[in-house]
Protein backbone atom coordinates (compact mmCIF):
# COMPACT_ATOMS: atom_id res chain seq x y z
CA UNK A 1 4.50 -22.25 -0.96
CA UNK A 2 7.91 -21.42 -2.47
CA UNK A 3 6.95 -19.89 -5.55
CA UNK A 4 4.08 -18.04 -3.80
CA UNK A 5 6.78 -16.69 -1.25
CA UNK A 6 9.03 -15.87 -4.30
CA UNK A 7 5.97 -13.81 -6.33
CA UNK A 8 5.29 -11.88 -3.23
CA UNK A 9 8.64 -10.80 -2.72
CA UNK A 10 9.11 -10.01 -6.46
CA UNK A 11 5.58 -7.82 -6.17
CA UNK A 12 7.47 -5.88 -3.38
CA UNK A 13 11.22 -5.16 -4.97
CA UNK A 14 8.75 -4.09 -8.30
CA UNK A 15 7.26 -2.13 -5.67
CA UNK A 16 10.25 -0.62 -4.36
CA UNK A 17 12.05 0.58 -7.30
CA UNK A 18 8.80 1.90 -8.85
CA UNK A 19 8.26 3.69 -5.32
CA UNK A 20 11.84 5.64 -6.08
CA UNK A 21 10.65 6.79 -10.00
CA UNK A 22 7.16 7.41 -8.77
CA UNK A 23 7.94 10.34 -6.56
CA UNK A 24 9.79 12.08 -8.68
CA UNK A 25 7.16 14.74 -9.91
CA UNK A 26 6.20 15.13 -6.23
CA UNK A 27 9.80 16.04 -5.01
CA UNK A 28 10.16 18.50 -8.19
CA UNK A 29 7.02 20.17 -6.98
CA UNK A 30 8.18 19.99 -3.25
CA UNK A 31 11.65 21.55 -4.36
CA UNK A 32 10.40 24.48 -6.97
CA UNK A 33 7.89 25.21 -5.28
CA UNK A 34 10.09 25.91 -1.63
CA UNK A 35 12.98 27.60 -3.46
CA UNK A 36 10.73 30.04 -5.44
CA UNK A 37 7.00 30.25 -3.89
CA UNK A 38 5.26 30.65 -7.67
CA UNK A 39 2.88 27.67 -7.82
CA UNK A 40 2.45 27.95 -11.37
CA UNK A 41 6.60 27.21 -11.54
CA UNK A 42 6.12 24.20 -9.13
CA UNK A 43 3.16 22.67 -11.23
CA UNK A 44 5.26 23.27 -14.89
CA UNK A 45 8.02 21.72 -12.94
CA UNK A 46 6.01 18.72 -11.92
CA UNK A 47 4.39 17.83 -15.23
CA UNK A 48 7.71 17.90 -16.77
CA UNK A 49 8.75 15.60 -14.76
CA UNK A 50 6.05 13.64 -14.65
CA UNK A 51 5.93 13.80 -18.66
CA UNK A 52 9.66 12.69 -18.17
CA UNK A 53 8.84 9.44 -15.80
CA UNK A 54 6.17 8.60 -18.48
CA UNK A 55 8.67 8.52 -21.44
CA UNK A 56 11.32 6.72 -19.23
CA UNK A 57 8.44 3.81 -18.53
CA UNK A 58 8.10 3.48 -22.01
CA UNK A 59 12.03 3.21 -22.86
CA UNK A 60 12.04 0.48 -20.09
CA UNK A 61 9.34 -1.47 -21.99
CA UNK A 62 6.72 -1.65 -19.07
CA UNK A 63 3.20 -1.62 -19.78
CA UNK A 64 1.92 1.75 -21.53
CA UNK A 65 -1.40 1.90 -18.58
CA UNK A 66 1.89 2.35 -15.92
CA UNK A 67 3.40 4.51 -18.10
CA UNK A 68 0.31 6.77 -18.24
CA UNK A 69 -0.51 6.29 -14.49
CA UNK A 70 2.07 8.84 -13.26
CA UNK A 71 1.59 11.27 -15.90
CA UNK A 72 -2.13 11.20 -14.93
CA UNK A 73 -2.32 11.51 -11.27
CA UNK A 74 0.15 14.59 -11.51
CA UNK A 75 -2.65 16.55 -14.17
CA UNK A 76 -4.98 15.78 -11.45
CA UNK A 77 -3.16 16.54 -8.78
CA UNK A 78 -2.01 19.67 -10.90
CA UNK A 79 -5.77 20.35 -12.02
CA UNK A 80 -6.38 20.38 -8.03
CA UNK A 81 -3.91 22.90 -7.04
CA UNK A 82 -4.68 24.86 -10.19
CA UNK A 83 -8.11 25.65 -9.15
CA UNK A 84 -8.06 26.41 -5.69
CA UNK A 85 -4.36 28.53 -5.97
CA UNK A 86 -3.46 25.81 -3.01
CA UNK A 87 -0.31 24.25 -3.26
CA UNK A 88 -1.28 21.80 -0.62
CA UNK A 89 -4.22 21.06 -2.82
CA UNK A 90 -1.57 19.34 -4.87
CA UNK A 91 -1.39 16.07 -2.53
CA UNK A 92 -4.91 15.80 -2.14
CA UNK A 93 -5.37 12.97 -4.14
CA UNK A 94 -2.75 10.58 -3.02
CA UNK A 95 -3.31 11.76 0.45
CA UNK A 96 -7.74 10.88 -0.09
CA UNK A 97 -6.39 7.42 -1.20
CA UNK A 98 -4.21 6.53 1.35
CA UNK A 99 -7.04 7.53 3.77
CA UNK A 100 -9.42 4.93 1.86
CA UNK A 101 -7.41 2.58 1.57
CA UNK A 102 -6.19 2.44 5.26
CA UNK A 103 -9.74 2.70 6.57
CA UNK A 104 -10.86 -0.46 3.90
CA UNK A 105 -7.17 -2.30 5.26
CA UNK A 106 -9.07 -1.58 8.63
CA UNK A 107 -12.50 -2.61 8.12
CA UNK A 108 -11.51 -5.87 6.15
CA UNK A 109 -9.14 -6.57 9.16
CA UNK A 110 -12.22 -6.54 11.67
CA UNK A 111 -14.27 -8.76 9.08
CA UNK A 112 -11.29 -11.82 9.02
CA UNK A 113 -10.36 -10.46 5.30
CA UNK A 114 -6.65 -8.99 5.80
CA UNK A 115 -6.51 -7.55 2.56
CA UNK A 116 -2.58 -8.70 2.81
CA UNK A 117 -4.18 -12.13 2.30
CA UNK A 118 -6.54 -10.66 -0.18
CA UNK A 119 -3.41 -9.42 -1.79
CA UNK A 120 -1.26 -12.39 -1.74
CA UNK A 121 -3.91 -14.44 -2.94
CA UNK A 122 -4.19 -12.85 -6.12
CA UNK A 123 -0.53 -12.44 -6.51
CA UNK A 124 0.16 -16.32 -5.73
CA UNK A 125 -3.02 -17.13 -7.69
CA UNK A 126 -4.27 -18.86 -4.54
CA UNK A 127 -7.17 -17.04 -4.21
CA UNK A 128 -8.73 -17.27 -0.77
CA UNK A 129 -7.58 -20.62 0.10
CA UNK A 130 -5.45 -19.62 3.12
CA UNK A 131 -8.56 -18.81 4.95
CA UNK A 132 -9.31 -22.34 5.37
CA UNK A 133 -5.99 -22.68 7.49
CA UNK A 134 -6.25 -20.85 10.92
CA UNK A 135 -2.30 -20.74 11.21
CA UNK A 136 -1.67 -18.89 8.28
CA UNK A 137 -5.37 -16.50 8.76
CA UNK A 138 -3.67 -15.62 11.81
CA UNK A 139 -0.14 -15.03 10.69
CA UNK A 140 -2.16 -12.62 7.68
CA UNK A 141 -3.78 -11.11 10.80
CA UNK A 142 0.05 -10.02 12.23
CA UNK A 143 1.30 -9.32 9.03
CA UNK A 144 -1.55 -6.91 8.10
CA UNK A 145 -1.94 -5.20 11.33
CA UNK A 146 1.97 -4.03 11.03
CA UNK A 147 1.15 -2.74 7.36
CA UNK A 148 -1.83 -1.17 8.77
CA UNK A 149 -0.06 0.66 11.67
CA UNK A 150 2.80 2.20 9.46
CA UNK A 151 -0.55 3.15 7.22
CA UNK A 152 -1.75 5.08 10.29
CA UNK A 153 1.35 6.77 11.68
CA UNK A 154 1.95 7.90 8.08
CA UNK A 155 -1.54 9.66 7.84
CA UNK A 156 -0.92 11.54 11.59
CA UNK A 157 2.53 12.99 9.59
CA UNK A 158 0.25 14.08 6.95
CA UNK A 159 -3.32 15.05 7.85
CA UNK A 160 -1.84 17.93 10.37
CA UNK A 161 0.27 19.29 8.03
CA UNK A 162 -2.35 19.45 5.18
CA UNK A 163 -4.93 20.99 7.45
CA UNK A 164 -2.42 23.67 8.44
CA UNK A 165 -1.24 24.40 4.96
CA UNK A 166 2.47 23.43 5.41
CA UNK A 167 2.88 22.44 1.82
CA UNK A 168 6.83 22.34 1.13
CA UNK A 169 6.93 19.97 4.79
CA UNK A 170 3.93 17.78 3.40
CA UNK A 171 5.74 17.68 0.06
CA UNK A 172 8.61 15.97 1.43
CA UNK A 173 6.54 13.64 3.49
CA UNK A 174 4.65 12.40 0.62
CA UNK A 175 7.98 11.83 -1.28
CA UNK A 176 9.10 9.27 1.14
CA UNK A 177 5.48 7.75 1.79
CA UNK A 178 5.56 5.37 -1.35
CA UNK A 179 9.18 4.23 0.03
CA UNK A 180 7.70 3.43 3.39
CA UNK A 181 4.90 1.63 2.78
CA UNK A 182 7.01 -0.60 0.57
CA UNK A 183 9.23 -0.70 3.20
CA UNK A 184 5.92 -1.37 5.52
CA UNK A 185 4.76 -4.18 3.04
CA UNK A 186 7.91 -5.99 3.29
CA UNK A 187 8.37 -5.87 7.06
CA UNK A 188 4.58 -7.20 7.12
CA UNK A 189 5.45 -9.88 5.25
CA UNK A 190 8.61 -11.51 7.30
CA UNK A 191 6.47 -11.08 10.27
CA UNK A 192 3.89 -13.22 8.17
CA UNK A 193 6.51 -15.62 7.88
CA UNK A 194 7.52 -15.64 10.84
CA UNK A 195 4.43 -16.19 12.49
CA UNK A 196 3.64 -19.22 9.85
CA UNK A 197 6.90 -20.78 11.03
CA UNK A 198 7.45 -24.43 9.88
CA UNK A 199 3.80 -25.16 9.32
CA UNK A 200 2.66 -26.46 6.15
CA UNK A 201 -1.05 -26.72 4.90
CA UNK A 202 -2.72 -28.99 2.03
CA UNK A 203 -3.55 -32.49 1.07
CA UNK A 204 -1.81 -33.59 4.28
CA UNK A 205 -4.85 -32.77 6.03
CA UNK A 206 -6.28 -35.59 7.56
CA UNK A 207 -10.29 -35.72 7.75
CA UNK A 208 -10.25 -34.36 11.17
CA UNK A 209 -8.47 -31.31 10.32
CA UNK A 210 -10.52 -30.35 7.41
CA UNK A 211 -13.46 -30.86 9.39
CA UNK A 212 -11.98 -28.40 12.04
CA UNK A 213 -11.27 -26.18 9.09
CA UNK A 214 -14.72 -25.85 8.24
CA UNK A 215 -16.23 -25.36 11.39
CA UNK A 216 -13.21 -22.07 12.08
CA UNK A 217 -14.17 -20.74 8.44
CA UNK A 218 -18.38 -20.95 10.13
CA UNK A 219 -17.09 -19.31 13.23
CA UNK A 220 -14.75 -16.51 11.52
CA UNK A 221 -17.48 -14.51 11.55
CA UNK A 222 -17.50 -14.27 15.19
CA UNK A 223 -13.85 -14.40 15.91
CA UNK A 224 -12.68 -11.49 13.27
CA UNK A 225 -14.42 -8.54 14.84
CA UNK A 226 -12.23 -8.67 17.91
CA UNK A 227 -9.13 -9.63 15.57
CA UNK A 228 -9.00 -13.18 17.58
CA UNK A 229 -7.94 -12.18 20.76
CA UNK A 230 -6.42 -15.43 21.38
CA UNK A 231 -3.40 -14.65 19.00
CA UNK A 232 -0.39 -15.56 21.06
């Protein structure tokens, strides 16, 4: 439980500092493209950048697919604004993502799959074994729905000031929105722990309580959809 504890906070600092290098071509966009109005300035500006986070990925020895990730959402993102002569256009992409992935955060919440768990499982290498422990499926529950509701107050920052064109003000939303939801992420997951508490799961179990086990895991189905309303 330790080391699975210790992975997941790792995951989030990696998180966090990446957050600070990933924005970068977004905030030279934001910037140029406030001070002088040219688009075609703002996107130069932003692939140099970008181009510029790429290289420094490389001199820090991480992966070359992270290195390229960057480099090739802001040529989309670029490629987007470029076409329709929007500069809003230009957080389109990030902005379509965040909305999938809050509304798949959402419907995996009502099914009894917090993708937090989902998450944490693959980070810890545990897979989906916490399910079969209604303390800690419940504590996944908490966790997720306070990563979930920083998801959603970010996208009612963003969505009205895409729709009314307010690019420079969207720009420097978007800057900070990587920093939040790491921020988000992290506050989710000491209100998982706090919510687990002392309780410890495993070979412990006596026959009784894996039996009890099972029969939750049959009944999940029925519980999920109204996010166990029994949650103290």
């Amino acid at each position: 439980m330790e080391d699975g504890a210790g992975a997941v906070r790792a995951a989030a600092r990696d998180r966090l500092r990446a957050a600070v290098v990933d924005v970068a071509p977004v905030f030279g966009f934001t910037v140029s493209f406030g001070l002088t109005h040219r688009l075609a300035v703002a996107l130069v500006l932003a692939l140099a950048v970008g181009a510029g986070v790429c290289v420094y990925r490389v001199v820090c020895r991480e992966p070359v697919w992270r290195a390229l990730a960057v480099l090739g959402v802001v040529c989309v993102q670029g490629a987007l604004a470029a076409r329709t002569g929007q500069a809003t256009d230009f957080f389109l992409l990030p902005l379509t993502v965040h909305c999938v992935m809050a509304v798949v955060n959402a419907v995996l919440l009502l099914l009894g799959r917090p993708l937090m768990g989902v998450v944490v499982g693959l980070v810890t290498k545990e897979g989906t074994g916490w399910r079969r422990c209604r303390v800690r499926r419940r504590a996944y529950i908490k966790g997720n729905l306070v990563i979930l509701a920083g998801s959603l107050v970010t996208l009612a920052i963003q969505l009205p000031l895409f729709l009314s064109g307010q690019a420079v003000a969207l720009g420097f939303v978007d800057s900070f929105v990587p920093l939040v939801l790491a921020l988000d992420l992290l506050l989710g997951w000491r209100v998982y722990l706090r919510a687990v508490g002392e309780h410890r799961c495993g070979t412990h179990h006596g026959r009784s309580d894996l039996m009890n086990d099972a029969r939750n895991d049959l009944m999940n189905t029925e519980i999920s959809p109204c996010l166990e309303r029994t949650l103290p």
